[in-house]
N, C-alpha and C. Protein backbone atom coordinates (compact mmCIF):
# COMPACT_ATOMS: atom_id res chain seq x y z
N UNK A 1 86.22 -26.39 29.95
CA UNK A 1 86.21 -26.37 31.40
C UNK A 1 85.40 -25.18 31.87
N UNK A 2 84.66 -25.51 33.32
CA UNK A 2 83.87 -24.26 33.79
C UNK A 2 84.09 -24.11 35.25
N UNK A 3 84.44 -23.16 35.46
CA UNK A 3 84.46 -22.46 36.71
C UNK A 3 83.21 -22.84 37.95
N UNK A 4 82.85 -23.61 38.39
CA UNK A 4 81.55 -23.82 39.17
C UNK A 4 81.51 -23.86 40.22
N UNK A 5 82.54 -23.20 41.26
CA UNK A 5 82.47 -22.79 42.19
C UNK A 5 83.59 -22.34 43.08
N UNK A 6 83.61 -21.02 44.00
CA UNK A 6 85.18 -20.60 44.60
C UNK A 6 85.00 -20.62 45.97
N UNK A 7 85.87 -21.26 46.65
CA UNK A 7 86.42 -21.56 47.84
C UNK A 7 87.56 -20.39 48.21
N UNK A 8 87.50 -20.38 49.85
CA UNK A 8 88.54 -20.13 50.99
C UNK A 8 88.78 -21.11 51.52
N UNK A 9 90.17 -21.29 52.24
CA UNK A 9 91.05 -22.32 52.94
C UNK A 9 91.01 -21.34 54.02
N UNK A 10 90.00 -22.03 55.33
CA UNK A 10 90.77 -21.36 56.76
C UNK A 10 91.00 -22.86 57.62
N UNK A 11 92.53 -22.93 57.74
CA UNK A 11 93.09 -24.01 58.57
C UNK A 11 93.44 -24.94 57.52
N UNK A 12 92.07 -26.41 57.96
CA UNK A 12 92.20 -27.63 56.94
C UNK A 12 90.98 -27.60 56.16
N UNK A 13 90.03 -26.47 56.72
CA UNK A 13 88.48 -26.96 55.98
C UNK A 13 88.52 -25.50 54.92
N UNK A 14 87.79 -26.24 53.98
CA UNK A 14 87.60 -25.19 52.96
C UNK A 14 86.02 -24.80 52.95
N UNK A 15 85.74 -23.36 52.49
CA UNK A 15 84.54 -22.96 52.72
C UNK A 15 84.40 -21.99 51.62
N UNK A 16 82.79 -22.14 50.58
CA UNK A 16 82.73 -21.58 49.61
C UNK A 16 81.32 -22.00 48.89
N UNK A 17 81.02 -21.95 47.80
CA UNK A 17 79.74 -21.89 47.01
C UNK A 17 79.61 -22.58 45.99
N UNK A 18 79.13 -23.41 45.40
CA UNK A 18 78.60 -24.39 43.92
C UNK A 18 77.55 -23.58 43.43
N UNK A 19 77.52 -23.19 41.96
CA UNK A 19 76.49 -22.63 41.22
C UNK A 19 76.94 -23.16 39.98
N UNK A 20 75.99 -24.21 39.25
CA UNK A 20 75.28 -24.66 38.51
C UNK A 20 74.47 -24.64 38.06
N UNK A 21 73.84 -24.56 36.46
CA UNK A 21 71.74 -24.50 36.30
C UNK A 21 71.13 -25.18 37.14
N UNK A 22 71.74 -26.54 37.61
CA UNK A 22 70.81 -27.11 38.36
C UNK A 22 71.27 -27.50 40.26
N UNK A 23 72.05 -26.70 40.06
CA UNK A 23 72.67 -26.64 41.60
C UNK A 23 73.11 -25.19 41.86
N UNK A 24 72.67 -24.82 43.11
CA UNK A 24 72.81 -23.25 44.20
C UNK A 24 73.46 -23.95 45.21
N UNK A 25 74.18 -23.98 45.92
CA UNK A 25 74.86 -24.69 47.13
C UNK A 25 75.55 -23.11 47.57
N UNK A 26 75.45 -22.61 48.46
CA UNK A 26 76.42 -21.38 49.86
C UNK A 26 76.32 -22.40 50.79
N UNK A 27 78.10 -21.78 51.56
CA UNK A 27 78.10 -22.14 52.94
C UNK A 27 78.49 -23.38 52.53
N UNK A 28 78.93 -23.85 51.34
CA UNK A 28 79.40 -25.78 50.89
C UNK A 28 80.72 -25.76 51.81
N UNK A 29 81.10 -26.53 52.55
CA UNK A 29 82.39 -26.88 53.50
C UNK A 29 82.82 -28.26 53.19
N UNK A 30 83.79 -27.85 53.11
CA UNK A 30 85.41 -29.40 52.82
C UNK A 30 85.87 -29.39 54.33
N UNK A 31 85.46 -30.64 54.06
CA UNK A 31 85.74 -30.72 55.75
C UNK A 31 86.68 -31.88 56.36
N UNK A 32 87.99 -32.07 56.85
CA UNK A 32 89.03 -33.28 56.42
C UNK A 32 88.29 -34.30 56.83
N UNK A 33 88.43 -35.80 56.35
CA UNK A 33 87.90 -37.16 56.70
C UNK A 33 88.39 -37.77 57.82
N UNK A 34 88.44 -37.61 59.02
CA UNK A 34 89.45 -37.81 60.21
C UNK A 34 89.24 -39.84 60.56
N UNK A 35 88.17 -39.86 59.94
CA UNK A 35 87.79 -40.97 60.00
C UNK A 35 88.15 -42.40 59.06
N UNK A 36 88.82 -41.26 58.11
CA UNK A 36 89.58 -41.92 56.39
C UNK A 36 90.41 -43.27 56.85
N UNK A 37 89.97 -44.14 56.42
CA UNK A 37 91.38 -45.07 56.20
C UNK A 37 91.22 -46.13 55.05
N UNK A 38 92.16 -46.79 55.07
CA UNK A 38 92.65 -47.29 53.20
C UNK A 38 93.33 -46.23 52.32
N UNK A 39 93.41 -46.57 51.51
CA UNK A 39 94.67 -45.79 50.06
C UNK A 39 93.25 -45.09 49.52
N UNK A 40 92.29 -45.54 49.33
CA UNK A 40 91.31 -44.85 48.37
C UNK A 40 90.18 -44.50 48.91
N UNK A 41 90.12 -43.91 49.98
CA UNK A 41 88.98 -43.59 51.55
C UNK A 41 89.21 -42.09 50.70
N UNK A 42 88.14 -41.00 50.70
CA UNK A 42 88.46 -40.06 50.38
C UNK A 42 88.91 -39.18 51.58
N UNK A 43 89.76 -37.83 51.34
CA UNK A 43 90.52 -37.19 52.41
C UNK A 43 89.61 -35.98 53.12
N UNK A 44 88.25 -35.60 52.77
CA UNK A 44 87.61 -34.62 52.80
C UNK A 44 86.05 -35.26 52.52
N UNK A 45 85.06 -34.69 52.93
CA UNK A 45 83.38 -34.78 53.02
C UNK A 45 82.93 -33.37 52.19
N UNK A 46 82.01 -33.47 51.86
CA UNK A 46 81.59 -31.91 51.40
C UNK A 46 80.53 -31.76 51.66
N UNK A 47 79.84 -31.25 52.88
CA UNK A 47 78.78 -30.75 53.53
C UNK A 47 78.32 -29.40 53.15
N UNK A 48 76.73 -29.83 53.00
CA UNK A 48 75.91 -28.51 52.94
C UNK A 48 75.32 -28.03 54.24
N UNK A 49 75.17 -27.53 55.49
CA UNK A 49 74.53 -27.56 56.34
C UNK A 49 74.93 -29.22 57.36
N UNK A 50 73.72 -29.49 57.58
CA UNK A 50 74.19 -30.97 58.16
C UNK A 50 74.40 -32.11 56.92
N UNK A 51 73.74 -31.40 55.55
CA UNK A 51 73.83 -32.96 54.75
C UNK A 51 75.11 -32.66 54.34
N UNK A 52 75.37 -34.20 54.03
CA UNK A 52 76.62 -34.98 52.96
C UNK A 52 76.48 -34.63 51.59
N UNK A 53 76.71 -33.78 50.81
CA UNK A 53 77.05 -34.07 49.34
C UNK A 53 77.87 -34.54 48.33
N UNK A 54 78.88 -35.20 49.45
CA UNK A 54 80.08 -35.64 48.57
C UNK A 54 81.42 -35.94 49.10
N UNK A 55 82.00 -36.20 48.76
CA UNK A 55 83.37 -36.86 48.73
C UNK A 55 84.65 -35.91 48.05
N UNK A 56 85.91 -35.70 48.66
CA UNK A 56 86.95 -35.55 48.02
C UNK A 56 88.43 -36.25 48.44
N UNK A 57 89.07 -36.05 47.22
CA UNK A 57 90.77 -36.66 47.56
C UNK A 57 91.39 -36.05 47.09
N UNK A 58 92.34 -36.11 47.78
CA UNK A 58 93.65 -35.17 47.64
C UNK A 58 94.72 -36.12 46.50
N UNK A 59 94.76 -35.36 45.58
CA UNK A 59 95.62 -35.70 44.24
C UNK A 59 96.57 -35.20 44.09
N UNK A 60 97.35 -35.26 42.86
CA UNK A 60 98.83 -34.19 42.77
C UNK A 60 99.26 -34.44 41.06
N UNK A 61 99.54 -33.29 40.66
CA UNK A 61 98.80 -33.16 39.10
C UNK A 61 100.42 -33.82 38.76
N UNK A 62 100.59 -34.22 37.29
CA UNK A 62 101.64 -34.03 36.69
C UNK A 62 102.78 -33.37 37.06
N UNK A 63 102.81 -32.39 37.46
CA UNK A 63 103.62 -31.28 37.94
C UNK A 63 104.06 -31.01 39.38
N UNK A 64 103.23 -31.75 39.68
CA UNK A 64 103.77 -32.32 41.84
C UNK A 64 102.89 -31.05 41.97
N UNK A 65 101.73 -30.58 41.69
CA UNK A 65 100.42 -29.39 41.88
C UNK A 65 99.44 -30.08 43.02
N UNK A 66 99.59 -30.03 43.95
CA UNK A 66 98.09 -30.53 44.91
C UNK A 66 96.93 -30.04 44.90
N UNK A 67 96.09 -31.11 44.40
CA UNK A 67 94.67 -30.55 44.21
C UNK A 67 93.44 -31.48 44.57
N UNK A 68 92.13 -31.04 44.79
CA UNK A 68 91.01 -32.20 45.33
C UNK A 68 90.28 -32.15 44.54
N UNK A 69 89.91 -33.53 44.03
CA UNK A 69 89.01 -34.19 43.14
C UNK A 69 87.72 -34.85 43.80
N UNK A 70 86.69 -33.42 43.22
CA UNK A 70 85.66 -34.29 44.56
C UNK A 70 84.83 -34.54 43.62
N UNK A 71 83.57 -35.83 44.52
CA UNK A 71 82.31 -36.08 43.79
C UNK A 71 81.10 -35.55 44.37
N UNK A 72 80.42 -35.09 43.54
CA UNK A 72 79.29 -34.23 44.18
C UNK A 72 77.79 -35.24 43.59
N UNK A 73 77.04 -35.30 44.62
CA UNK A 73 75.94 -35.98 44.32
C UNK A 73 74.40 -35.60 45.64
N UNK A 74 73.40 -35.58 44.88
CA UNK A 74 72.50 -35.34 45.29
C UNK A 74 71.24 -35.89 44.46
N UNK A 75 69.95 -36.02 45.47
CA UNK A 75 69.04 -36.78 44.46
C UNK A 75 68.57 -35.92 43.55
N UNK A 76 68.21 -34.90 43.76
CA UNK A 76 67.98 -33.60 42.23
C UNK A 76 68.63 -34.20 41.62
N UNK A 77 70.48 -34.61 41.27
CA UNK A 77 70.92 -34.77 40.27
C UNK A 77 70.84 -35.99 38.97
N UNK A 78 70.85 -35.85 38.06
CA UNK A 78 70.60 -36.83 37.33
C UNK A 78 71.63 -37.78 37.22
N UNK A 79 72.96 -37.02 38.00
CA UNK A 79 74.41 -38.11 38.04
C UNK A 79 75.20 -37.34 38.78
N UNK A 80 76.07 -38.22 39.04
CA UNK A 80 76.85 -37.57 40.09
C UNK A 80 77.81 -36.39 39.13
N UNK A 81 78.38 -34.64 39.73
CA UNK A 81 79.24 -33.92 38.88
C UNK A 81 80.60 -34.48 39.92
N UNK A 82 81.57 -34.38 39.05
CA UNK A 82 83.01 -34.99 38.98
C UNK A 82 83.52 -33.52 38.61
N UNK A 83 84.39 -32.95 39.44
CA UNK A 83 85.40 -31.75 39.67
C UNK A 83 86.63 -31.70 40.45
N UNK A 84 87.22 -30.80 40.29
CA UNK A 84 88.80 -30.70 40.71
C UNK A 84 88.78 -29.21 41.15
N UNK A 85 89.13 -28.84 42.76
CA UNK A 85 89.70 -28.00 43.28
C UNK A 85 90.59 -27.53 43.16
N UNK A 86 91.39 -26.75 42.63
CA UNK A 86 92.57 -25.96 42.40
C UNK A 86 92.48 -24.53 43.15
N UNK A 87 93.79 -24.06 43.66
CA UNK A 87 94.53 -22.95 44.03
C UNK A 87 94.42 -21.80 43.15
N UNK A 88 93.96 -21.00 43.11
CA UNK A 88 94.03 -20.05 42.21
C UNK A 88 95.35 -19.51 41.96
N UNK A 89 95.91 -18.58 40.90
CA UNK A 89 97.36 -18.61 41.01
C UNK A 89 97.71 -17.28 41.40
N UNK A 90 96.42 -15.99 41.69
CA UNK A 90 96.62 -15.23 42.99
C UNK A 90 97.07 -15.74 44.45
N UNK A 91 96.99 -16.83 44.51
CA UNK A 91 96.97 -17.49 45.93
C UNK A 91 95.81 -17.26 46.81
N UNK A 92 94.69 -16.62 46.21
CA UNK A 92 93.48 -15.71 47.15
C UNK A 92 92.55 -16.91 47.51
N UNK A 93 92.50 -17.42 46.25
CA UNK A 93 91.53 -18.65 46.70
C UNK A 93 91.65 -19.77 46.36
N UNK A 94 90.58 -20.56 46.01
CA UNK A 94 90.32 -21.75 45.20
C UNK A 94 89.47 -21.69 44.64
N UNK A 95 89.41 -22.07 43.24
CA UNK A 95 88.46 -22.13 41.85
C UNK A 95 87.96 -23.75 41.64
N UNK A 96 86.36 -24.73 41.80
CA UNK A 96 85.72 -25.66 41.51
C UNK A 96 85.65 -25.53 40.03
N UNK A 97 86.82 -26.44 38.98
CA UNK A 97 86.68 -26.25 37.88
C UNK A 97 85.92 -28.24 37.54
N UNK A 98 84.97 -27.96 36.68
CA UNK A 98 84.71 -29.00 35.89
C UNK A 98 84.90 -29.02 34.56
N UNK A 99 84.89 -30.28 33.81
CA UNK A 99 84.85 -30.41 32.22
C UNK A 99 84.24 -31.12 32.19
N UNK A 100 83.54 -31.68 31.02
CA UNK A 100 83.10 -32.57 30.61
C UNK A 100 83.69 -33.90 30.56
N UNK A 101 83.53 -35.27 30.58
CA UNK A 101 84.45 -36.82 30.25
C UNK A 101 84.55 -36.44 28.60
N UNK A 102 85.40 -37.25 28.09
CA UNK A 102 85.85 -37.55 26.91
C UNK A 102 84.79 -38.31 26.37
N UNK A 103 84.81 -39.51 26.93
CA UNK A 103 83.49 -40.10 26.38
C UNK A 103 81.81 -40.06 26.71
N UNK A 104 81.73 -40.11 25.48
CA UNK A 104 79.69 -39.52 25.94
C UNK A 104 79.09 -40.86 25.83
N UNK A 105 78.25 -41.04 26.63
CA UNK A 105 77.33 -42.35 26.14
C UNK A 105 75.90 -41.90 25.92
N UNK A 106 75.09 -42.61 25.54
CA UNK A 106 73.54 -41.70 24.89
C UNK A 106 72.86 -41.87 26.43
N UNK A 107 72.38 -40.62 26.16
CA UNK A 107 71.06 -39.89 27.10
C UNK A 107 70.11 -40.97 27.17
């Protein structure tokens, strides 16, 4: 797992930074989906400026832990990155952790 980016919570929107080799994102904002509806509408947008980069939902781990699983996509990317927002356990912030999938398929 890698650390790829840390957030602040002021209110409902979260505000913070993506750094990746192939992604720099400041100023990235979670911003709630007020517009969401259905079971699987995501609960949050993730804006750079005026663009859209993505999608998140609000999950809840094993452990009744609430956390957002967002998708990040842009045309630079060669695929969309798949990450999970978590609480840091200072309570100070939030840590953008990714891993890798289990399964690889060929390049």
């Amino acid at each position: 797992m890698a650390t790829i980016g840390t957030f602040k919570k002021t209110g409902t929107e979260y505000t913070g930074e993506i750094f990746t080799l192939s992604l720099q994102a400041k100023g990235v904002r979670l911003v709630p989906d007020l517009r969401a509806s259905g079971e699987n509408a995501p609960s949050h947008r993730v804006l750079v400026g005026r663009a859209e980069i993505g999608a998140a939902w609000t999950k809840k781990s094993n452990e009744g832990r609430e956390y957002l699983g967002l998708k990040l996509d842009d045309p630079g990317l060669k695929a969309p990155i798949y990450a999970n927002l978590f609480d840091d356990e200072d309570g100070e912030g939030y840590s953008l952790i990714w891993s890798r999938p289990n399964t690889r398929r060929g390049d």
